[in-house]
Protein backbone atom coordinates (compact mmCIF):
# COMPACT_ATOMS: atom_id res chain seq x y z
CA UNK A 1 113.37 85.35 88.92
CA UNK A 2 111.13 88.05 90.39
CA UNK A 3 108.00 89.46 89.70
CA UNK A 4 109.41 92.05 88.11
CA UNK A 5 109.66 89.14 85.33
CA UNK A 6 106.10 89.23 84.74
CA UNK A 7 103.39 91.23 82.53
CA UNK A 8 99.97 91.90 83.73
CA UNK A 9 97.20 93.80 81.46
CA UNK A 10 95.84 97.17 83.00
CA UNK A 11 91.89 97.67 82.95
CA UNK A 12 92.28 99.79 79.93
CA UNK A 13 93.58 96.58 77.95
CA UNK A 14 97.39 97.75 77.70
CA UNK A 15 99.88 94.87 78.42
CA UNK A 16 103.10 96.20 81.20
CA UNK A 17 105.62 94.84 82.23
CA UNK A 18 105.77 94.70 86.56
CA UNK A 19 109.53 95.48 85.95
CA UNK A 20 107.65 99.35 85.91
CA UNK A 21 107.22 99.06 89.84
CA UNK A 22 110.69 98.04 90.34
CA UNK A 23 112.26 99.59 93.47
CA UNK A 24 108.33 99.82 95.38
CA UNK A 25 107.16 97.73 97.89
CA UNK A 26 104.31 95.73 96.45
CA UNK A 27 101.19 93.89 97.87
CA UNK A 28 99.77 92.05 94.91
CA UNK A 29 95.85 90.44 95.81
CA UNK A 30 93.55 88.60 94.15
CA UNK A 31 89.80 90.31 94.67
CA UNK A 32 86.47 90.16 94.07
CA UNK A 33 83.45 92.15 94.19
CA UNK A 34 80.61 89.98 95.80
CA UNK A 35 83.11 88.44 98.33
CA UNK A 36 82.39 88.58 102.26
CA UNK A 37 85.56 90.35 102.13
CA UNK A 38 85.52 92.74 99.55
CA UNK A 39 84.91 95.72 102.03
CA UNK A 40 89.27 94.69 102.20
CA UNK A 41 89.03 97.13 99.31
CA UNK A 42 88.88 99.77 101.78
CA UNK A 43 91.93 98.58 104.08
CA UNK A 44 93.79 98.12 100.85
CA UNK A 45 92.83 101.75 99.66
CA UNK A 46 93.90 103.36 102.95
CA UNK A 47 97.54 101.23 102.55
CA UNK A 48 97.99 102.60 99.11
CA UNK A 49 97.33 106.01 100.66
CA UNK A 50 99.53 105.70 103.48
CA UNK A 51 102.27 104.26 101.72
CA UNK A 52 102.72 105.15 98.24
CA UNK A 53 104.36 108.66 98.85
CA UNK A 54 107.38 106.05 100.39
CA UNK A 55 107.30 103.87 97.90
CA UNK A 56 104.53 101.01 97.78
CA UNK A 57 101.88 100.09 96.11
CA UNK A 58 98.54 97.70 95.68
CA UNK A 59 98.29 95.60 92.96
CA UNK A 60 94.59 94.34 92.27
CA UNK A 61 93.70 91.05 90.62
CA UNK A 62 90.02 90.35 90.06
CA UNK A 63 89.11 86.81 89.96
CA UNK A 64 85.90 85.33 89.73
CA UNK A 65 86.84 81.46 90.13
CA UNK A 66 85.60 81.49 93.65
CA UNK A 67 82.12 80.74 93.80
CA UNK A 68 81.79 83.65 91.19
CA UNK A 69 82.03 86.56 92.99
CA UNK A 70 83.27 88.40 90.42
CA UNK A 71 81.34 88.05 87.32
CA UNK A 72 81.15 91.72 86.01
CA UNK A 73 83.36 92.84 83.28
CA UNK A 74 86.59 94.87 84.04
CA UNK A 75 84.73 98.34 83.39
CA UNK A 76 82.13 97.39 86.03
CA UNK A 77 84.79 95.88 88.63
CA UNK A 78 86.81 99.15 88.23
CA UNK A 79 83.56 101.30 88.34
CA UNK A 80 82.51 98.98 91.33
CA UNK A 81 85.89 99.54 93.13
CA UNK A 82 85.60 103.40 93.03
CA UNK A 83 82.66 104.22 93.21
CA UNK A 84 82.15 101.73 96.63
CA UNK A 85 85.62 101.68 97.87
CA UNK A 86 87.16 104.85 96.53
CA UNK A 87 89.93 102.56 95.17
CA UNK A 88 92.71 104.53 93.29
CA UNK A 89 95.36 101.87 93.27
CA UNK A 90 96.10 100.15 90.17
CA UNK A 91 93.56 97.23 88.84
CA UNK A 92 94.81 94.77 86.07
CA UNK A 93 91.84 92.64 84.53
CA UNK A 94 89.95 89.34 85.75
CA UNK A 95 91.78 86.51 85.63
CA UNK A 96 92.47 83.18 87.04
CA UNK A 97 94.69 82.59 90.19
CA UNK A 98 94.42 79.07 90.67
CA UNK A 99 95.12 75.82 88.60
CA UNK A 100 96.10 75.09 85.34
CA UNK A 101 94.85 78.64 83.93
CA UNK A 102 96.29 80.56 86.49
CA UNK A 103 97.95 83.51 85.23
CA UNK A 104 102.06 83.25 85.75
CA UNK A 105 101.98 85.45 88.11
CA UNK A 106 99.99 83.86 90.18
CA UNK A 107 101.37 80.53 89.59
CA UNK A 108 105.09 82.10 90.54
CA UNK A 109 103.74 83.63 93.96
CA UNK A 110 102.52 80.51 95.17
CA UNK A 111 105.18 78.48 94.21
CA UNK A 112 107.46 81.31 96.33
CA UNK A 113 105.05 81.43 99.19
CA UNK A 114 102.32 78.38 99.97
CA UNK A 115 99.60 78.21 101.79
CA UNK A 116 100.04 78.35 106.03
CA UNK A 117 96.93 77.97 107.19
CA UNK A 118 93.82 80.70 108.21
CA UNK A 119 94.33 83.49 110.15
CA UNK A 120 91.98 81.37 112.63
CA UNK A 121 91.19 84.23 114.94
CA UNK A 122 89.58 86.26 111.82
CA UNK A 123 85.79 86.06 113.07
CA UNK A 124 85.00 84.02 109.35
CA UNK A 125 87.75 82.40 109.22
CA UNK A 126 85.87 79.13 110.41
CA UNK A 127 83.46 79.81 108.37
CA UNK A 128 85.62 80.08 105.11
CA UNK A 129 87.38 77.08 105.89
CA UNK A 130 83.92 75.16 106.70
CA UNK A 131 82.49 76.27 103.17
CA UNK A 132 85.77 75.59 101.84
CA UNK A 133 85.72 71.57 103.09
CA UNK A 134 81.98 71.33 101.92
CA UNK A 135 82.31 73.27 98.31
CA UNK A 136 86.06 73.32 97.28
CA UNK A 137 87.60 70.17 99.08
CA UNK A 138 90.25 69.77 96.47
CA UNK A 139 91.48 73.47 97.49
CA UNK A 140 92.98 72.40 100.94
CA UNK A 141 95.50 69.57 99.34
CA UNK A 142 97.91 72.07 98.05
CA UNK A 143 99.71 75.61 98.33
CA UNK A 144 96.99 77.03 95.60
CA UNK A 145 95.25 80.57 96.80
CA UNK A 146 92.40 79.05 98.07
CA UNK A 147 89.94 82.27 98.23
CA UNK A 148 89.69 85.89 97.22
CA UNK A 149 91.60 88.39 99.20
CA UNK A 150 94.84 86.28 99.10
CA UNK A 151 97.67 88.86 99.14
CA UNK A 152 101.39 88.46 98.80
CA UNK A 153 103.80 90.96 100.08
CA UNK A 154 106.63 91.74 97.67
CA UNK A 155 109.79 93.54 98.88
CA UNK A 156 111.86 96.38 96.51
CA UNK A 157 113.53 94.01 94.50
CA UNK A 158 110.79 91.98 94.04
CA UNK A 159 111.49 89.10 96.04
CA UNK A 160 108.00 87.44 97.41
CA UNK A 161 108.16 88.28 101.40
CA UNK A 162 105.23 87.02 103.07
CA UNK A 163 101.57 85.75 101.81
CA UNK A 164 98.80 86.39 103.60
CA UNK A 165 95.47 84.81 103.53
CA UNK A 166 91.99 86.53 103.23
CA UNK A 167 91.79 86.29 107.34
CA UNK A 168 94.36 88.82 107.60
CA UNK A 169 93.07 92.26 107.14
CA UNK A 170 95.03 94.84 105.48
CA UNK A 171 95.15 96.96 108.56
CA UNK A 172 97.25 94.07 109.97
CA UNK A 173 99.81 93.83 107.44
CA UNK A 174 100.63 97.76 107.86
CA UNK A 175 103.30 96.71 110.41
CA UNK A 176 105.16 94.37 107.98
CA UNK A 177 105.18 97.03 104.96
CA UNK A 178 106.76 99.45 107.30
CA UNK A 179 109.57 96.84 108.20
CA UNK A 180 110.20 97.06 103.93
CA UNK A 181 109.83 100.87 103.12
């Protein structure tokens, strides 16, 4: 199984299969719009940029079962994401990531790569794990994404790679794309 096993439904409402990003490097994330890190969008933009004349590609996700930070409908996340972020790279629409109604997608990446812990020297990193304990307690006891900004690195044949949690910035994970194009 890969992800190239799975379908995901553009903004525009057309079902696709991910088999139609077979042979790219991938970094799939779950985002949001009202999220301390949703300026990500722009590290995530400037990867897709870099990259996607080699061969990669962003895959967005909005969510909005974090503290609902994304509560607009798909037209006004995609509007939101280029008109703040200049985002180009493809957007599917809002679903869940976590739980019983996570999308399969979702529920495979996790189950390839779990949860290691918070980039702890991210300056909000203590601070999302403190609101974390006190809101979403349940969230720490398993491998679930636990906030928005998750993002899971997926090599050419679609194999998960790496996940990385919202305390790693894009700019970070440059380096480990490079080691896949």
């Amino acid at each position: 199984m890969s992800v190239y096993d799975f379908k995901a439904t553009t903004m525009k409402g057309q079902e696709i299969s991910l088999s139609e990003f077979k042979g790219k490097v991938l970094l799939i994330v779950n985002t949001a719009s009202k999220c301390g890190f949703t300026p990500q969008f722009e590290g995530l933009e400037k990867l897709y940029t870099t990259y996607k004349d080699r061969g990669f590609a962003v895959l967005g996700f909005p969510c909005n079962q974090f503290a609902e930070q994304d509560p607009a409908s798909n037209g006004e996340i995609q509007e939101f994401c280029r008109l703040n972020y200049g985002v180009t790279f493809p957007m599917f629409q809002k679903g869940d990531v976590r739980g019983e109604t996570a999308q399969p997608l979702f529920k495979y990446l996790v189950k390839e790569k779990g949860f290691k812990g918070l980039d702890m020297d991210h300056p909000n990193a203590q601070n999302l794990l403190n609101f974390i304990k006190k809101n979403y307690p349940d969230f720490l006891k398993d491998d679930s994404i636990k906030w928005n900004f998750t993002k899971f690195l997926i090599d050419r044949d679609g194999n998960v790679v790496e996940r990385f949690e919202p305390t790693k910035t894009p700019e970070a994970i440059a380096p480990e794309i490079e080691k896949l194009l």
